[in-house]
Protein backbone atom coordinates (compact mmCIF):
# COMPACT_ATOMS: atom_id res chain seq x y z
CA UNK A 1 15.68 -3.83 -3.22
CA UNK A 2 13.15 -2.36 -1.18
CA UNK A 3 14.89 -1.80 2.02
CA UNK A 4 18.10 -0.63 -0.13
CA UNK A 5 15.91 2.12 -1.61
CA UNK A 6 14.25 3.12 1.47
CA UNK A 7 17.06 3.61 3.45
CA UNK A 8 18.73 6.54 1.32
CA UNK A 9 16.60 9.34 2.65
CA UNK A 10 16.98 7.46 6.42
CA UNK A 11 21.33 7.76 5.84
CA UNK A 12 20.51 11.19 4.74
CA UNK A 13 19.05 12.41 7.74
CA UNK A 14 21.45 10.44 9.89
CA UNK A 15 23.93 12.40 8.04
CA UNK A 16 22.88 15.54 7.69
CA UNK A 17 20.01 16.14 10.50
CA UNK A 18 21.41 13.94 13.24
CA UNK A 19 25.24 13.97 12.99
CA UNK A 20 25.44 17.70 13.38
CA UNK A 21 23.34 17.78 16.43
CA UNK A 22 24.29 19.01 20.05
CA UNK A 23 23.95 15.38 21.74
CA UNK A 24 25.92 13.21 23.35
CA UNK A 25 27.13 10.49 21.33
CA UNK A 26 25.32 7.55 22.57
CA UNK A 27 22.29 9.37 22.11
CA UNK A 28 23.07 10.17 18.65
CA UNK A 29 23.92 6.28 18.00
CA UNK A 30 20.38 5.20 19.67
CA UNK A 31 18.06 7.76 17.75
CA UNK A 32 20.17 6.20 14.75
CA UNK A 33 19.77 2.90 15.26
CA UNK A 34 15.39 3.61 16.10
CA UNK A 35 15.62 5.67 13.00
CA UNK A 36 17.48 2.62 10.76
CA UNK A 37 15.11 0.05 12.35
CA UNK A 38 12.13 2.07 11.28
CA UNK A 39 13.26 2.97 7.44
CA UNK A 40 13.46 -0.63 7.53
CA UNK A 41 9.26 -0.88 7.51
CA UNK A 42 9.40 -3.18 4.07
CA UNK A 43 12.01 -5.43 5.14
CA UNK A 44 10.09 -6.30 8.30
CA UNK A 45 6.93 -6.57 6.35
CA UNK A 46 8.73 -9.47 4.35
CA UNK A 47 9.67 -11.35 7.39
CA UNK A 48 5.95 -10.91 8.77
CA UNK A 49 4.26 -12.48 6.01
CA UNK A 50 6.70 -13.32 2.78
CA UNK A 51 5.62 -10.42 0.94
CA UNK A 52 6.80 -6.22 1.39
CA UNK A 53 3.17 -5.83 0.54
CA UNK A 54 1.30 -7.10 3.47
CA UNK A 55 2.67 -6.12 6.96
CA UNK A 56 1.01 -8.75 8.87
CA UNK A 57 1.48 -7.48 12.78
CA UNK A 58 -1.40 -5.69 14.30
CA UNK A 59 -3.02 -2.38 13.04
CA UNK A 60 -1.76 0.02 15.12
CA UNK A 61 1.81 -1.58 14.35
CA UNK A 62 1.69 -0.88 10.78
CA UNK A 63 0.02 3.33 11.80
CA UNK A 64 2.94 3.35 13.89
CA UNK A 65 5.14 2.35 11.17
CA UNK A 66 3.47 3.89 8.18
CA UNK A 67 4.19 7.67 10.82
CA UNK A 68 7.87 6.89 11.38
CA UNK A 69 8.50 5.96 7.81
CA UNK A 70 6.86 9.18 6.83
CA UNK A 71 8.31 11.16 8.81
CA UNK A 72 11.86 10.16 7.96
CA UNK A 73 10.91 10.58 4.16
CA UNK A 74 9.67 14.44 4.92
CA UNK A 75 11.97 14.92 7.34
CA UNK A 76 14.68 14.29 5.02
CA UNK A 77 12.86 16.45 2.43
CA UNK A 78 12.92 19.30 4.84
CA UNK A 79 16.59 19.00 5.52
CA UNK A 80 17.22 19.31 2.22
CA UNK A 81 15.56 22.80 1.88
CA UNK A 82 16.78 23.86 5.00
CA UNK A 83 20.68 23.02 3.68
CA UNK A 84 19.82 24.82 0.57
CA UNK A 85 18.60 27.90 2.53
CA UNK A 86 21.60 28.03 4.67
CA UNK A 87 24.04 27.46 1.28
CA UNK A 88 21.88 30.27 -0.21
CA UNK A 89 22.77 32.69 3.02
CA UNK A 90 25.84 31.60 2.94
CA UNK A 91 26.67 32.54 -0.84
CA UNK A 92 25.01 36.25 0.00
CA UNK A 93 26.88 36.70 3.22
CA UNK A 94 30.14 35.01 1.51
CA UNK A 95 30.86 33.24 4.99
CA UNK A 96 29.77 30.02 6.46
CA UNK A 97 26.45 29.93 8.18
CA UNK A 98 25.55 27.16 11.25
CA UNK A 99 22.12 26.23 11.05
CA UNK A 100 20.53 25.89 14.79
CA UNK A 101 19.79 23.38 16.35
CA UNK A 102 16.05 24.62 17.42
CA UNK A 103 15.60 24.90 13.32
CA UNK A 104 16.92 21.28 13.01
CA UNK A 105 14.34 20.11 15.79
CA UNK A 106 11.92 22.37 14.23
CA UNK A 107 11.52 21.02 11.21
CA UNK A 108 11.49 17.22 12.30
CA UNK A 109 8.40 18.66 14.75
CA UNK A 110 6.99 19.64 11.73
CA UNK A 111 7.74 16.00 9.59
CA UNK A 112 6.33 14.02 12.86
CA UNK A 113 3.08 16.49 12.32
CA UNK A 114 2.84 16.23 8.69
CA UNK A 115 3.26 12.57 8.47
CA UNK A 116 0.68 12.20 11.78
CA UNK A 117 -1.85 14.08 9.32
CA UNK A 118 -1.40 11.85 6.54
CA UNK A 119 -1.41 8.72 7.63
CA UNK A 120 -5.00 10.11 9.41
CA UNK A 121 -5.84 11.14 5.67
CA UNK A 122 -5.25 7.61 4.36
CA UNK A 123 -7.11 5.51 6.59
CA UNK A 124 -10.59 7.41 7.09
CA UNK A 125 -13.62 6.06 5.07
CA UNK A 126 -13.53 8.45 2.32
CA UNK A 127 -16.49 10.98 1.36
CA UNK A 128 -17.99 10.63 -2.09
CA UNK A 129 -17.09 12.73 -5.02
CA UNK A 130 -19.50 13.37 -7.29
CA UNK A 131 -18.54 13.80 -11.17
CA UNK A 132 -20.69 14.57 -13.82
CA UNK A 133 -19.61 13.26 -17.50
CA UNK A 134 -20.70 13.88 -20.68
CA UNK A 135 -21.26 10.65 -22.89
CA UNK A 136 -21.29 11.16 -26.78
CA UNK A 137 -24.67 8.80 -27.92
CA UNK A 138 -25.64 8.48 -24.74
CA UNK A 139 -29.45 6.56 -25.41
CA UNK A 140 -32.05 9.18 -23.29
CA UNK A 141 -32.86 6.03 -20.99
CA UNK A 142 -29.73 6.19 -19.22
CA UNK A 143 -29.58 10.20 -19.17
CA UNK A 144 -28.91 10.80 -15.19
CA UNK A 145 -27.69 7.42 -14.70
CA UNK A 146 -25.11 6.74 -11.68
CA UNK A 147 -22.06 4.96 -11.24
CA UNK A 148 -20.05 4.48 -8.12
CA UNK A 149 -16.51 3.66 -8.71
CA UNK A 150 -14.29 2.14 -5.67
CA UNK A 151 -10.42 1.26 -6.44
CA UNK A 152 -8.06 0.25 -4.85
CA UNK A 153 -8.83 -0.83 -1.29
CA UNK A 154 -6.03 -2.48 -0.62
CA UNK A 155 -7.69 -4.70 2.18
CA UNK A 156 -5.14 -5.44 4.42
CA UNK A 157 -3.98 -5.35 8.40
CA UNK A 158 -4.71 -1.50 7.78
CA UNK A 159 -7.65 -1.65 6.14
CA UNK A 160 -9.44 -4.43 8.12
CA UNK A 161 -13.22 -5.30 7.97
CA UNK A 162 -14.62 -2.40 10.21
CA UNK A 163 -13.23 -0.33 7.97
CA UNK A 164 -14.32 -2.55 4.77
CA UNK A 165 -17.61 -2.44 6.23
CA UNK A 166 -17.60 1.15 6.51
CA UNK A 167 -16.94 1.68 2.88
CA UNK A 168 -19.62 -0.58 2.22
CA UNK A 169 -22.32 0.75 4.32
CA UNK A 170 -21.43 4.84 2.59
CA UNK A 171 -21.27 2.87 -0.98
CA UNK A 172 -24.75 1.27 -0.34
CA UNK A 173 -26.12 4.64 0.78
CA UNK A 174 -24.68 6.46 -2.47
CA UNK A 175 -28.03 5.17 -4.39
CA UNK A 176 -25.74 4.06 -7.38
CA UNK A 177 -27.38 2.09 -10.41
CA UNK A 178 -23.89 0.26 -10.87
CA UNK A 179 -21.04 -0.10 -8.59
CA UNK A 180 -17.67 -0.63 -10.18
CA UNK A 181 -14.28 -2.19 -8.33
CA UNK A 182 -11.22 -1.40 -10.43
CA UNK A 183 -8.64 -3.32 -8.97
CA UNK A 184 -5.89 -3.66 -6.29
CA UNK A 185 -8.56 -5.34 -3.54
CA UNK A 186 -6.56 -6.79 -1.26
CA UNK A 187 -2.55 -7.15 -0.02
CA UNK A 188 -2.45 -10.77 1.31
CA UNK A 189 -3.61 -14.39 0.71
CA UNK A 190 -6.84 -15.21 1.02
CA UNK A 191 -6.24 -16.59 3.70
CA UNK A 192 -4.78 -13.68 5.35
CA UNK A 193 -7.55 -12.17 4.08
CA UNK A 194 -10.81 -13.84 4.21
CA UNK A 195 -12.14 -11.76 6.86
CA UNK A 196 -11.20 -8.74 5.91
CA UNK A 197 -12.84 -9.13 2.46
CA UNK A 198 -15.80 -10.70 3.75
CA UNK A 199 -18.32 -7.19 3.84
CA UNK A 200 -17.18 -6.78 0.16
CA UNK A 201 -20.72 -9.30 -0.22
CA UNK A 202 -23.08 -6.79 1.22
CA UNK A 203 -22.63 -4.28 -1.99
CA UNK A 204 -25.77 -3.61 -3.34
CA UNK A 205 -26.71 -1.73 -6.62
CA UNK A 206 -29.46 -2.08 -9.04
CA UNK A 207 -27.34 -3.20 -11.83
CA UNK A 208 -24.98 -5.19 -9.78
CA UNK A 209 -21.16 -4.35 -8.54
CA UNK A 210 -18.65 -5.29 -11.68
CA UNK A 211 -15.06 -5.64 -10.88
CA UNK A 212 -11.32 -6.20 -12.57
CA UNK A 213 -8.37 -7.01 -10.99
CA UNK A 214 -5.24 -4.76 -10.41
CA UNK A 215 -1.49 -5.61 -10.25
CA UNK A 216 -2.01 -6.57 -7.06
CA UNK A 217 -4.05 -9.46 -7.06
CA UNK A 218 -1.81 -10.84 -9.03
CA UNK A 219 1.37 -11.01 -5.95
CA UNK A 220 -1.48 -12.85 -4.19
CA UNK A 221 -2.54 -16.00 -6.32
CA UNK A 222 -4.62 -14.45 -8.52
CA UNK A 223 -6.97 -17.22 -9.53
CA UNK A 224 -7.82 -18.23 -5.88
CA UNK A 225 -8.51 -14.36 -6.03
CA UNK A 226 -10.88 -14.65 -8.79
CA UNK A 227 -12.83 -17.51 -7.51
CA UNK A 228 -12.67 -15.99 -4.00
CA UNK A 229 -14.07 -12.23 -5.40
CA UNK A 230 -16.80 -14.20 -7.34
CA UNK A 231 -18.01 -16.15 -4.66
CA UNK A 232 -18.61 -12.60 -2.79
CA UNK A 233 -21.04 -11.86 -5.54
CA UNK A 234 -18.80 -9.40 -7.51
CA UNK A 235 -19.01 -10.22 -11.09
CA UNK A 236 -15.43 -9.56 -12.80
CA UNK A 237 -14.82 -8.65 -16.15
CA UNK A 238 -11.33 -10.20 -16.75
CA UNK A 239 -10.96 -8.89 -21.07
CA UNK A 240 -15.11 -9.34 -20.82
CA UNK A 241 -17.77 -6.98 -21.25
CA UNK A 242 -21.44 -6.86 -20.16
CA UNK A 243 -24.38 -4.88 -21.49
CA UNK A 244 -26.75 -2.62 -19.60
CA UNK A 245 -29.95 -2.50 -20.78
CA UNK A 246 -32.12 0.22 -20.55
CA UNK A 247 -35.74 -0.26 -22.68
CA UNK A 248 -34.03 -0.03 -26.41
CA UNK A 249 -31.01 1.48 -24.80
CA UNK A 250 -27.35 -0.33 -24.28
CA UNK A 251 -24.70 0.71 -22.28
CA UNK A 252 -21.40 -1.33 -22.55
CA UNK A 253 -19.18 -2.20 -19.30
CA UNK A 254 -16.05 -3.71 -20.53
CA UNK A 255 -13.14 -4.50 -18.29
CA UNK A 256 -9.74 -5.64 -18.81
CA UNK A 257 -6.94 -7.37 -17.15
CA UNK A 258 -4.08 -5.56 -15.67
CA UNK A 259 -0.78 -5.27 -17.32
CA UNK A 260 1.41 -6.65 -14.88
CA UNK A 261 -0.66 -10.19 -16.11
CA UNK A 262 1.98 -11.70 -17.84
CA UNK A 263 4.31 -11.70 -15.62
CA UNK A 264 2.34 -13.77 -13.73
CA UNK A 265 1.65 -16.49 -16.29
CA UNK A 266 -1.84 -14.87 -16.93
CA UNK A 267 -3.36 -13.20 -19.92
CA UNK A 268 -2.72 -9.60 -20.02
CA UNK A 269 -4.96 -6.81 -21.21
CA UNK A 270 -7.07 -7.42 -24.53
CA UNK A 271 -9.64 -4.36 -25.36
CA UNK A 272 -10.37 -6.38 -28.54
CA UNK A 273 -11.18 -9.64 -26.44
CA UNK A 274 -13.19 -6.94 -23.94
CA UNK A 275 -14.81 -5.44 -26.92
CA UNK A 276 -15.67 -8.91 -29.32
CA UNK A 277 -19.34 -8.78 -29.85
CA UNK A 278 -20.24 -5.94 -28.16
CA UNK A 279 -23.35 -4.17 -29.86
CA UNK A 280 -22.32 -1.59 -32.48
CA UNK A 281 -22.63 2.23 -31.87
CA UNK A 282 -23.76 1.69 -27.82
CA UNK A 283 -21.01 3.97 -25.92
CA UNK A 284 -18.62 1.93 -24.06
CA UNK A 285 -17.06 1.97 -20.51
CA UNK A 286 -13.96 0.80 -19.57
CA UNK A 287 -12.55 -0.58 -16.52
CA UNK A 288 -8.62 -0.73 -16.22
CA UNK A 289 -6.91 -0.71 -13.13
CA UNK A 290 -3.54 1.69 -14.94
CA UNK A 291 -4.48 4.46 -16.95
CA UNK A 292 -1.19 4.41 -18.70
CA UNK A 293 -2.98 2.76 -21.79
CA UNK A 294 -5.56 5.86 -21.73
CA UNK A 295 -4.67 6.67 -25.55
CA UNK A 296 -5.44 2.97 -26.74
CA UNK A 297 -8.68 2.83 -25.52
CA UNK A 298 -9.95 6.28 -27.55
CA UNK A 299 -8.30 4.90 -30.46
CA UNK A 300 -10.61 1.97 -29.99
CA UNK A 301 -13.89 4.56 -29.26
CA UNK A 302 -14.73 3.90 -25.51
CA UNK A 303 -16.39 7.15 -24.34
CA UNK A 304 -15.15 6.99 -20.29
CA UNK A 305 -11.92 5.35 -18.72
CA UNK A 306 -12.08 4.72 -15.13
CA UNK A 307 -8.90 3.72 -13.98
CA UNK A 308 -6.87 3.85 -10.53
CA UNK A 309 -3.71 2.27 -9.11
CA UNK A 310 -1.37 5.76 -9.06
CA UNK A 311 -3.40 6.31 -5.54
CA UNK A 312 -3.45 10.28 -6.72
CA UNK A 313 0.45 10.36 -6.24
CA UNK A 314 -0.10 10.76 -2.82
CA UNK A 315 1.19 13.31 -1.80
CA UNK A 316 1.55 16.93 -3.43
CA UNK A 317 4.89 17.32 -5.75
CA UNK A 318 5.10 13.33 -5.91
CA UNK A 319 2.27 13.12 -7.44
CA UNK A 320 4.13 15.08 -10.13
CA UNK A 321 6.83 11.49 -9.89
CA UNK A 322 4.37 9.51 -10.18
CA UNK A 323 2.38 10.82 -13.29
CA UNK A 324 5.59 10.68 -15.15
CA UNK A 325 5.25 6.84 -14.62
CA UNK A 326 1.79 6.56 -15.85
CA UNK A 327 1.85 8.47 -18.84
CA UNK A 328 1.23 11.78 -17.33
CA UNK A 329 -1.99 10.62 -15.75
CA UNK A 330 -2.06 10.45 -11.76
CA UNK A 331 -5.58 11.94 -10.30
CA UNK A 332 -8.58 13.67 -11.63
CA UNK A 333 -10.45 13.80 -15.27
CA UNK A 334 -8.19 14.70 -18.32
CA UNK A 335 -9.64 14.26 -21.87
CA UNK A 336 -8.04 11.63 -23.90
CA UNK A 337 -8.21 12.17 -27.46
CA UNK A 338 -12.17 12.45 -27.17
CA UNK A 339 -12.43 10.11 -24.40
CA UNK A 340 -13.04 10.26 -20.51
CA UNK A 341 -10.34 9.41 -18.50
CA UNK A 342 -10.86 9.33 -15.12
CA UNK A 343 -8.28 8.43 -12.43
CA UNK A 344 -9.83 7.73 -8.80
CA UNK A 345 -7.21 8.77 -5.74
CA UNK A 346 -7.83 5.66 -4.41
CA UNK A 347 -10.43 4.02 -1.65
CA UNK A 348 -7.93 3.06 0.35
CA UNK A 349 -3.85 2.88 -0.22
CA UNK A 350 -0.99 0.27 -0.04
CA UNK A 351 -0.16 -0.23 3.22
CA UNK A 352 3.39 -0.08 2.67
CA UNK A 353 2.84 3.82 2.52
CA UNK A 354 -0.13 4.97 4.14
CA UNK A 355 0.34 8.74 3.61
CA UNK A 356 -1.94 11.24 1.84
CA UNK A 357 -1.02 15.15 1.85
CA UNK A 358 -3.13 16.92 -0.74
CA UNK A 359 -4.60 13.98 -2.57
CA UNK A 360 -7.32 12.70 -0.52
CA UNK A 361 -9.07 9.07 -1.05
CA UNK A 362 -12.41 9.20 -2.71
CA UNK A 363 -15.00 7.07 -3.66
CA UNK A 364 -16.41 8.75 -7.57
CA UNK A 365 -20.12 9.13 -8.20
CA UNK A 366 -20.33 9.49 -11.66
CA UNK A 367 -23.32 10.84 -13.61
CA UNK A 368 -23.59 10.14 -16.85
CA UNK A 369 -25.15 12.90 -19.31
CA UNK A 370 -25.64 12.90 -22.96
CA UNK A 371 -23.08 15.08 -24.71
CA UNK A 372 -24.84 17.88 -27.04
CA UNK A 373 -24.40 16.81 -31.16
CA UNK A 374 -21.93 19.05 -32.98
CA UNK A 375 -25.18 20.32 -34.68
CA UNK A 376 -26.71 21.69 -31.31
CA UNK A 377 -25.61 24.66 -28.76
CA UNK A 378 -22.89 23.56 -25.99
């Protein structure tokens, strides 16, 4: 399915980019065939490792890949816009209008730049972004308290351990009481893998590193996952909570499953099950990888969502495709029937398309504030 999807804006540019060009025919057949081969990227990630999620050939294979399979997508894009300007002219001028070639070769420079720039966007370590929240109840002992939030890292041939390290060593240095993981680790086996997750056990933070799993641990035996993550030292909170204890103050970390689960065979997402015997009237927050389910947990009173797994829609103007599959909810804070939702761009990206153009990856410092009573000035 894949590979048919994928290949639709690849035809397109054969047909409308390439086919109208000033070459000679054979040339016009090879740059087809290079640009066929390389729309191809998922179907050759299959044969590499059983899985379109986890291109297993080396790393500058899949940049390589991840470029031309961007720059076919935008390229296509730009065709588009440059047909409709040249059916616009042509409507005004009432006569046909023959678009250049130099404008044709123009604007796939300018997709072979783009994509260049965004696949650079999605594989640097990512900066920290600090947020400040304001918790309703919020006991005075954890006033100023922070929380780093990672998501989706998608270890992988792309995102090997230097890089994992990396992440790790900037996370570390954040000076974070907590350190939360929600979701999508890894695309691959652990045995593919094992390596690559390995610096994951050098986190460090006061209050430990807490973790759930995202849709994609579940393409990748998910219980050898969960033993795997767990014998790193990350504790997971699989429809569990924990309690943070500050003197007489609590602070409630609940996590849930993701809800791809039962496709699986596993248990899906439970914020009851997350929730059972969690102390009355401490503010809660929630770990879930989608933030689709945003307006269940406010019904339910949790005071901050942190979710990830759109990746910020990646790119400027999809991101506006991919909110409309989550709910409206792709990157950034939005306020959820009284609750905090917040949606992290992602720590690293699927590796299956490594592109980022105006939606950068972040890692999310949160710091948590007590909200001001009703009764008391904003």
């Amino acid at each position: 399915m894949f590979h048919l999807i994928f290949a639709a804006p690849c035809l397109l540019v054969i047909a409308r980019w390439l086919v109208p060009l000033g070459l000679p025919l054979w040339g016009k057949g090879a740059l087809a065939m290079l640009l066929l081969l390389a729309s191809q990227f998922h179907f050759w990630n299959r044969l590499s490792s059983g899985s379109v999620f986890a291109p297993e050939f080396p790393r500058g294979v899949v940049l390589l890949l991840n470029w031309a399979f961007g720059a076919i997508l935008l390229l296509a894009v730009l065709q588009i816009l440059v047909d409709l300007g040249a059916l616009t002219a042509a409507l005004l001028h009432r006569s046909m209008v023959t678009i250049p070639d130099g404008v044709r070769f123009g604007a796939a420079g300018l997709a072979a730049v783009l994509a260049a720039i965004g696949v650079a966007n999605a594989v640097r370590v990512p900066p920290v972004r600090d947020v400040a929240v304001a918790i309703p109840g919020l006991p005075p002992a954890f006033e100023g308290y922070r929380l780093l939030q990672l998501t989706d890292l998608h270890l992988s041939r792309l995102f090997p351990a230097p890089w994992a390290r990396a992440v790790v060593e900037r996370a570390n240095a954040a000076g974070a009481d907590l350190i939360v993981v929600t979701g999508d680790f890894i695309d691959g086996s652990v045995a593919m893998r094992r390596d690559d997750v390995a610096p994951l056990r050098d986190l460090r933070a006061p209050d430990g590193v807490w973790a759930i799993p995202g849709n994609h641990e579940y393409f990748f035996d998910y219980p050898a996952w969960m033993r795997h993550l767990a014998g790193l030292g990350l504790k997971m909170l699989p429809n569990a909570h924990t309690v943070l204890a500050r003197g007489e103050g609590r602070l409630v970390l609940a996590g849930v499953t993701d809800a791809s689960a039962p496709a699986s065979g596993e248990a899906g997402p439970d914020l009851a099950a997350a929730l059972a015997g969690a102390p009355p009237g401490a503010p809660v927050v929630l770990l879930d990888h989608q933030p689709r389910g945003a307006k269940r947990a406010a019904a339910r009173g949790v005071a901050l969502q942190l979710s990830g797994h759109t990746h910020g829609g990646m790119i400027l103007g999809l991101d506006r495709l991919v909110a409309r599959g989550n709910n409206g909810f792709v990157s950034g804070r939005y306020d959820v029937g009284g609750m905090i939702l917040y949606v992290g761009n992602g720590t690293g990206i699927w590796p299956g398309f490594a592109l980022r153009l105006g939606r950068p990856a972040e890692m999310t410092r949160f710091t948590l504030h007590a909200a001001p009573r009703a009764d008391e000035p904003g």
